[in-house]
N, C-alpha and C. Protein backbone atom coordinates (compact mmCIF):
# COMPACT_ATOMS: atom_id res chain seq x y z
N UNK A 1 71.44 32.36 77.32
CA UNK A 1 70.17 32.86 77.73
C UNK A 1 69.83 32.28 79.08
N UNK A 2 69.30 33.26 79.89
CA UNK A 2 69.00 32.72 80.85
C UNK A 2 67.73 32.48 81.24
N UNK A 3 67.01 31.64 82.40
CA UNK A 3 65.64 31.35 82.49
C UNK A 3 64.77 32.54 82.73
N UNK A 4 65.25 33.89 82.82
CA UNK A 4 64.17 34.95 82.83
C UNK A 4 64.07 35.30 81.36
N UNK A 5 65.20 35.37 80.24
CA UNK A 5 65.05 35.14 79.43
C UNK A 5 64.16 34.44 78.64
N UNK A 6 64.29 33.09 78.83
CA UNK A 6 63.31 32.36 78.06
C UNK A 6 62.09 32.65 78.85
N UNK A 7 61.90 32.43 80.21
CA UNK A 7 60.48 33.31 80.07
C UNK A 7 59.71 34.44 79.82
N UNK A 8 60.42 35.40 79.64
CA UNK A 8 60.21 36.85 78.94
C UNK A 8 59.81 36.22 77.25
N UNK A 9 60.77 35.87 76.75
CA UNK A 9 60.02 35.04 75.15
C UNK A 9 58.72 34.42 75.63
N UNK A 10 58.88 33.53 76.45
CA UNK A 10 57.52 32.63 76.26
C UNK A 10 56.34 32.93 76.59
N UNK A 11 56.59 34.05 77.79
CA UNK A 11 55.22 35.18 78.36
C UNK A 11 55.36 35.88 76.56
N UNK A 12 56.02 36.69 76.33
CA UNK A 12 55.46 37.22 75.07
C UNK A 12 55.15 36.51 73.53
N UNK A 13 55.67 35.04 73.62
CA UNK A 13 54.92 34.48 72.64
C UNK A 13 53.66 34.12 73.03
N UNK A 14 53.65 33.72 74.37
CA UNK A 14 52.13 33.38 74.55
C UNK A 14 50.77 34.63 74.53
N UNK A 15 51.69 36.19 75.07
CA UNK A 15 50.30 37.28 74.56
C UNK A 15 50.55 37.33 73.33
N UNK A 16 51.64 36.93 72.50
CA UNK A 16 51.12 37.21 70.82
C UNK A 16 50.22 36.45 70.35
N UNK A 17 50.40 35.00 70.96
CA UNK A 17 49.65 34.27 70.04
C UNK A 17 47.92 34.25 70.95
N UNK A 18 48.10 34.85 72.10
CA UNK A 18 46.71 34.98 73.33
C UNK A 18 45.91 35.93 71.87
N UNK A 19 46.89 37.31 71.55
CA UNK A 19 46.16 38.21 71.17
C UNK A 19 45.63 37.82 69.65
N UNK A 20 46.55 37.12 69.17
CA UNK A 20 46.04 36.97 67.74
C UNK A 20 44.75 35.81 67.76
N UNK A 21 44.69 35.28 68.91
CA UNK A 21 43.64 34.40 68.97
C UNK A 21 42.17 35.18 69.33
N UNK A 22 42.86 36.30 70.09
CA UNK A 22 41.64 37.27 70.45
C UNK A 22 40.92 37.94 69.31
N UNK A 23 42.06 38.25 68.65
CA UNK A 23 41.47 39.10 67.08
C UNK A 23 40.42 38.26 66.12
N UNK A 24 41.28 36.79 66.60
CA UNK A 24 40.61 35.25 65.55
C UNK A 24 38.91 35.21 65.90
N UNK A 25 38.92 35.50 66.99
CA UNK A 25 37.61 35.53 67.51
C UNK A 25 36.50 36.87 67.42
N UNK A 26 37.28 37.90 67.28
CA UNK A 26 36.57 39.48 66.87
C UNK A 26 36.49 39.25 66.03
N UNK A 27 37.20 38.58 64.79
CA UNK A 27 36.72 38.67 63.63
C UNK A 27 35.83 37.42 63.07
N UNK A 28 35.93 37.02 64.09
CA UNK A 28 34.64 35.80 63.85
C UNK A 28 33.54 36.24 64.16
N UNK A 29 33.18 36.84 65.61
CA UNK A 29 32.18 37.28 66.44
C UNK A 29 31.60 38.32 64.89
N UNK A 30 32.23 39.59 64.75
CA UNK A 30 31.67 40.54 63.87
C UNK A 30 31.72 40.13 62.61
N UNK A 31 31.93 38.99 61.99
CA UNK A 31 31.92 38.10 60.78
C UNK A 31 30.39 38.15 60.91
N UNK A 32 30.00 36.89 61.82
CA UNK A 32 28.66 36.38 61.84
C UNK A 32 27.77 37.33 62.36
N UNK A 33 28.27 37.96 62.55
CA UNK A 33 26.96 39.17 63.48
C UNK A 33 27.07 39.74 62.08
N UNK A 34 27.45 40.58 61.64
CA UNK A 34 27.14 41.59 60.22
C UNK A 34 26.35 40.28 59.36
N UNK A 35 26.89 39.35 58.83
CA UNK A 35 25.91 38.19 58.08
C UNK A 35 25.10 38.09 58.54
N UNK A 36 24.28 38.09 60.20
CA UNK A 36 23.27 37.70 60.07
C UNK A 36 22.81 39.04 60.12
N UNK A 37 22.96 40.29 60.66
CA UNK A 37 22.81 41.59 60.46
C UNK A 37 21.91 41.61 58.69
N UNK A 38 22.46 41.33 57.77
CA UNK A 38 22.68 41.58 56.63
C UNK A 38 21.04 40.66 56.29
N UNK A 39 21.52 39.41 57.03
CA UNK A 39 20.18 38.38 56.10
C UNK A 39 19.08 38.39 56.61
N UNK A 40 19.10 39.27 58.01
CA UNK A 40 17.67 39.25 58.95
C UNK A 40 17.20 40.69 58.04
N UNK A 41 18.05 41.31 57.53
CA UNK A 41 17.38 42.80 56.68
C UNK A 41 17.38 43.03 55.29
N UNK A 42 17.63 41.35 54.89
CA UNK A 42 17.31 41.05 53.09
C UNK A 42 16.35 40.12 53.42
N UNK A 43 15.90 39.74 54.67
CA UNK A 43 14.96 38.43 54.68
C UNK A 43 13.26 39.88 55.01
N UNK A 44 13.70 40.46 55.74
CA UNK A 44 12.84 41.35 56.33
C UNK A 44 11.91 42.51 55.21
N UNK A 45 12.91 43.05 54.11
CA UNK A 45 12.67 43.50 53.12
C UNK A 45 12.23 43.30 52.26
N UNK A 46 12.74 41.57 52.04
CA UNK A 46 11.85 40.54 51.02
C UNK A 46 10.58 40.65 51.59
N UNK A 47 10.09 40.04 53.09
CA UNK A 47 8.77 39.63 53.50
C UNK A 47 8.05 41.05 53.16
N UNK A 48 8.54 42.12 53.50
CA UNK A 48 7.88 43.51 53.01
C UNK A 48 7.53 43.78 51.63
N UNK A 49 8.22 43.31 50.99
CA UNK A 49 7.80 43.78 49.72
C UNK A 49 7.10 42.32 49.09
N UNK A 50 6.93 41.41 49.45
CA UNK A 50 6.11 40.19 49.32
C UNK A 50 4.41 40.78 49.96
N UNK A 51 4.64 41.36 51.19
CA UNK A 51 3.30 41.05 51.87
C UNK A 51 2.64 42.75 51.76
N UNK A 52 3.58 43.69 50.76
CA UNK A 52 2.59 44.73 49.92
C UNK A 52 2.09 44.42 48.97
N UNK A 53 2.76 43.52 48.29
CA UNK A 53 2.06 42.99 47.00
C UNK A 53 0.72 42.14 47.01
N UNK A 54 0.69 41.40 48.11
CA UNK A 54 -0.20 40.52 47.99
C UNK A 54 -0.96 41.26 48.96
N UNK A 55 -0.83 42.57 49.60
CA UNK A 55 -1.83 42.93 50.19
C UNK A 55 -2.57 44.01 49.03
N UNK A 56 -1.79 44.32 48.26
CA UNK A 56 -2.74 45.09 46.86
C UNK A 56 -3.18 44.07 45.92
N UNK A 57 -3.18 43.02 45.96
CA UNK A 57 -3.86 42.33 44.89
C UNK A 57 -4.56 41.30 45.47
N UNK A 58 -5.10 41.93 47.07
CA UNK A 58 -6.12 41.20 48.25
C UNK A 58 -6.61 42.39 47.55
N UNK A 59 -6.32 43.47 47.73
CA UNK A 59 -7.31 45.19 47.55
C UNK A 59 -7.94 44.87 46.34
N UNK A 60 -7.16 45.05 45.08
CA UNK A 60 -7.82 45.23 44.31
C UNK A 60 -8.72 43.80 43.79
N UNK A 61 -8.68 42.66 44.28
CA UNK A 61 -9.90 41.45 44.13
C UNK A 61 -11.11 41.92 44.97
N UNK A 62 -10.58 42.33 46.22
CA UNK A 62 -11.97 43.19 47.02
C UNK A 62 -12.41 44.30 46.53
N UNK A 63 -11.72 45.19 45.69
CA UNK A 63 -12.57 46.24 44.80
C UNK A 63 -13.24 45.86 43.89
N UNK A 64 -12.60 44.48 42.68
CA UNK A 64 -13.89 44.38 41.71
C UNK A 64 -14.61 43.54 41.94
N UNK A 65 -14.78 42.47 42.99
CA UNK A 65 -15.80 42.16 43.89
C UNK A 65 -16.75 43.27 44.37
N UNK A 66 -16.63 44.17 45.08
CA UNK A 66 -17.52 44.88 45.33
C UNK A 66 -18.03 45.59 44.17
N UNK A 67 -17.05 45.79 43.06
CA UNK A 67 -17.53 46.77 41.64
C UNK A 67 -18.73 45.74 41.15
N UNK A 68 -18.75 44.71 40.95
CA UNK A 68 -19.25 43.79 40.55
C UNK A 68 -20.74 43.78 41.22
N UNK A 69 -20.60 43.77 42.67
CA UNK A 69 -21.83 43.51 43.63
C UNK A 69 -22.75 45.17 43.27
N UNK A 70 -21.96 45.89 43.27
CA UNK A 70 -22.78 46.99 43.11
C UNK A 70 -23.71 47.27 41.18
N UNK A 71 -22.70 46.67 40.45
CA UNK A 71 -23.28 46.97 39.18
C UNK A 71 -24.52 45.85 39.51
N UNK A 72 -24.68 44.58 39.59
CA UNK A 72 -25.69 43.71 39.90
C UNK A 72 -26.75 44.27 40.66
N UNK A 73 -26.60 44.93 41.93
CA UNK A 73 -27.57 45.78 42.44
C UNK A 73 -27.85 47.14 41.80
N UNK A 74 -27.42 47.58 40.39
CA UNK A 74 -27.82 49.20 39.99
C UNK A 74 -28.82 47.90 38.74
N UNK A 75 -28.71 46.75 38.84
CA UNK A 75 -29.40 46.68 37.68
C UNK A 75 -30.11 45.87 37.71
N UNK A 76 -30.13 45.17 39.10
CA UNK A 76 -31.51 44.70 39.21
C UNK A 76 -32.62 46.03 40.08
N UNK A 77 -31.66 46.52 40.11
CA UNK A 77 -32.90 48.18 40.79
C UNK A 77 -33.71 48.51 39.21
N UNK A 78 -32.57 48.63 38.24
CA UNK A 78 -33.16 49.33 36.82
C UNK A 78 -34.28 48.21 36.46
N UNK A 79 -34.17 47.01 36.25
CA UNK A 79 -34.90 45.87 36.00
C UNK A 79 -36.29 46.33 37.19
N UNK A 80 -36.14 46.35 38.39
CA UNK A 80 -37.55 46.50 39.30
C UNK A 80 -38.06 48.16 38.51
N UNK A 81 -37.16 49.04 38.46
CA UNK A 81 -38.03 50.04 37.54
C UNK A 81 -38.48 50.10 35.91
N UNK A 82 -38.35 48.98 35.46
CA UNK A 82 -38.56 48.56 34.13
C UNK A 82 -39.90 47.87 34.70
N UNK A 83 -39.94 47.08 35.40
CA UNK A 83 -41.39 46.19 35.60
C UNK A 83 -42.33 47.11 36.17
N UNK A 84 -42.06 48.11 36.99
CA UNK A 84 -42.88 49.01 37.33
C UNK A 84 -43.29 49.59 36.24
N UNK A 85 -42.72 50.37 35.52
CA UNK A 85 -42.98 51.45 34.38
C UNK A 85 -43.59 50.08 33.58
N UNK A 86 -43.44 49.48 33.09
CA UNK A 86 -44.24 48.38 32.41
C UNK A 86 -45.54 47.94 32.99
N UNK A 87 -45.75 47.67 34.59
CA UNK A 87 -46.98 47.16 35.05
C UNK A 87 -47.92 48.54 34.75
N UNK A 88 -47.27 49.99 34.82
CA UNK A 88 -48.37 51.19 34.97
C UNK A 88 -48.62 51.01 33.64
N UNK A 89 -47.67 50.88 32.61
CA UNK A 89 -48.20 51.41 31.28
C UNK A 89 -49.23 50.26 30.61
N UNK A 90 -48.71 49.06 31.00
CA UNK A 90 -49.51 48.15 30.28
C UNK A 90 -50.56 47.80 30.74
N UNK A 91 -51.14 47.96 31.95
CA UNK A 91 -51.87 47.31 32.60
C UNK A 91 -52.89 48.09 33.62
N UNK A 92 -51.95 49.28 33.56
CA UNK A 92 -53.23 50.83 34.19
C UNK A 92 -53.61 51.38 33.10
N UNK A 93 -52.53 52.02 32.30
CA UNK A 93 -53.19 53.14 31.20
C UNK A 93 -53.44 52.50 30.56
N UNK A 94 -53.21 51.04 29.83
CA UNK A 94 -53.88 50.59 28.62
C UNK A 94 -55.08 49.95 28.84
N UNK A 95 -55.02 49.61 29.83
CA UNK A 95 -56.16 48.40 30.21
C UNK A 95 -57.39 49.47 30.84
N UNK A 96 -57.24 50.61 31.12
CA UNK A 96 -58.45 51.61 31.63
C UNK A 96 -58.58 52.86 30.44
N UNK A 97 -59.91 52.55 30.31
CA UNK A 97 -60.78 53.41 29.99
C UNK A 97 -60.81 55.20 30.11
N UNK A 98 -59.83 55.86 30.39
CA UNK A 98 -59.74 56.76 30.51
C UNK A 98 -61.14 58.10 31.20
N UNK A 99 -61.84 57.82 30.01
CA UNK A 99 -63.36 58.90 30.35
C UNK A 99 -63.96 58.32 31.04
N UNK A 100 -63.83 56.69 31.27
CA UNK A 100 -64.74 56.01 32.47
C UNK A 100 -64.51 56.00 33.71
N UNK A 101 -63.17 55.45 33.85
CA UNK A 101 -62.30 54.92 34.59
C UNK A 101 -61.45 56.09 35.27
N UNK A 102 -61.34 56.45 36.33
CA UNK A 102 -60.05 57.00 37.29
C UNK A 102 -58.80 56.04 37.33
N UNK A 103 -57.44 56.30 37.28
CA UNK A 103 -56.34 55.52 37.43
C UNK A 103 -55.35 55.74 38.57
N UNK A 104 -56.11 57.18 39.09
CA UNK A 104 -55.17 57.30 40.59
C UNK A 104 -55.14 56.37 41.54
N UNK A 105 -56.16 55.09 41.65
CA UNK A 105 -56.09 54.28 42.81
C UNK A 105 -55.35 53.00 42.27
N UNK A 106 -54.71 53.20 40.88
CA UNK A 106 -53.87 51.71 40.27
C UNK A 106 -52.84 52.02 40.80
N UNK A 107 -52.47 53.91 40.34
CA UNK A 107 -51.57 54.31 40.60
C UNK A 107 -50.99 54.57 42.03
N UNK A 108 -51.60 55.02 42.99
CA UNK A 108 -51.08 54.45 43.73
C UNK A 108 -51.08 53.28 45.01
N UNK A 109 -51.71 52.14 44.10
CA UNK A 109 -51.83 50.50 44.68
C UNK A 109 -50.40 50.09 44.18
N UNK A 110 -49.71 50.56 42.86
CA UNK A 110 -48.56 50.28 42.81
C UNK A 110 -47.65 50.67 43.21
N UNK A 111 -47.57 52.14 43.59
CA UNK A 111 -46.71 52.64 44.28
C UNK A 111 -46.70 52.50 45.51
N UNK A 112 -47.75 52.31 46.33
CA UNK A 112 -47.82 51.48 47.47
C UNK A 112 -46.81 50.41 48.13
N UNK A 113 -47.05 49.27 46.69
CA UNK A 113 -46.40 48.15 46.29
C UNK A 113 -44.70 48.36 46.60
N UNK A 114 -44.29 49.59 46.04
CA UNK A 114 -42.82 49.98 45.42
C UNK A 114 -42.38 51.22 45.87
N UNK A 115 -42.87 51.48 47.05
CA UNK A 115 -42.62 52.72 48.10
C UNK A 115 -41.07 53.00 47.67
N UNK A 116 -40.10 51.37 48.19
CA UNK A 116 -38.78 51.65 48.62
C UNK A 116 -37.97 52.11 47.16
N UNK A 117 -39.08 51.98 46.07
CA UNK A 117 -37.82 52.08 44.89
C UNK A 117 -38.17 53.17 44.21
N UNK A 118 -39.25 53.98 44.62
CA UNK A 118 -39.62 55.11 43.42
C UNK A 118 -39.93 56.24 44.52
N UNK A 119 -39.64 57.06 44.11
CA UNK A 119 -39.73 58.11 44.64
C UNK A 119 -40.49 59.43 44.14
């Protein structure tokens, strides 16, 4: 063998082993790129389906909070029309005299009183 010889081997052992080192590295490079490919869009999917959940069960604590605020206000409205209908009955029509007495000016001194709730 002669020295063009052995360098013809050694140029082509060295692109075999250049290239297989090249491949060593493509398949490293697209190793870690697809893994993190993979965990940035199981990490991403998790946080999504984490932060619908807890954004419907933000919703629905703010719905029966408000369900709540509103039944309290339908019934302290019913309660202010219970004391009304109670102040006229007990205290205009029972307490006046009818054939003596007029009751349109009790009636409306209370309604006066309770403009915003009776209509």
């Amino acid at each position: 063998m002669g020295i063009f010889q052995k360098g013809k081997e050694y140029l082509q052992q060295r692109f075999l082993d250049g290239s297989k080192h090249i491949e060593l590295r493509k398949l490293l490079w697209v190793s870690f790129t697809l893994t993190s490919v993979v965990a940035t869009l199981l990490m991403g999917i998790s946080f999504y389906y984490r932060f619908a959940a807890q954004s419907a069960q933000t919703t629905w604590e703010g719905n029966d909070t408000r369900i709540e605020d509103a039944a309290e206000q339908v019934t302290a409205h019913f309660r202010n029309m219970i004391k009304v209908s109670d102040t006229l009955y007990y205290r205009v029509i029972k307490g006046t005299d009818l054939q003596q007495d007029t009751i349109s000016d009790d009636f409306r001194l209370i309604y006066e009183m309770n403009k915003d709730n009776v209509e």
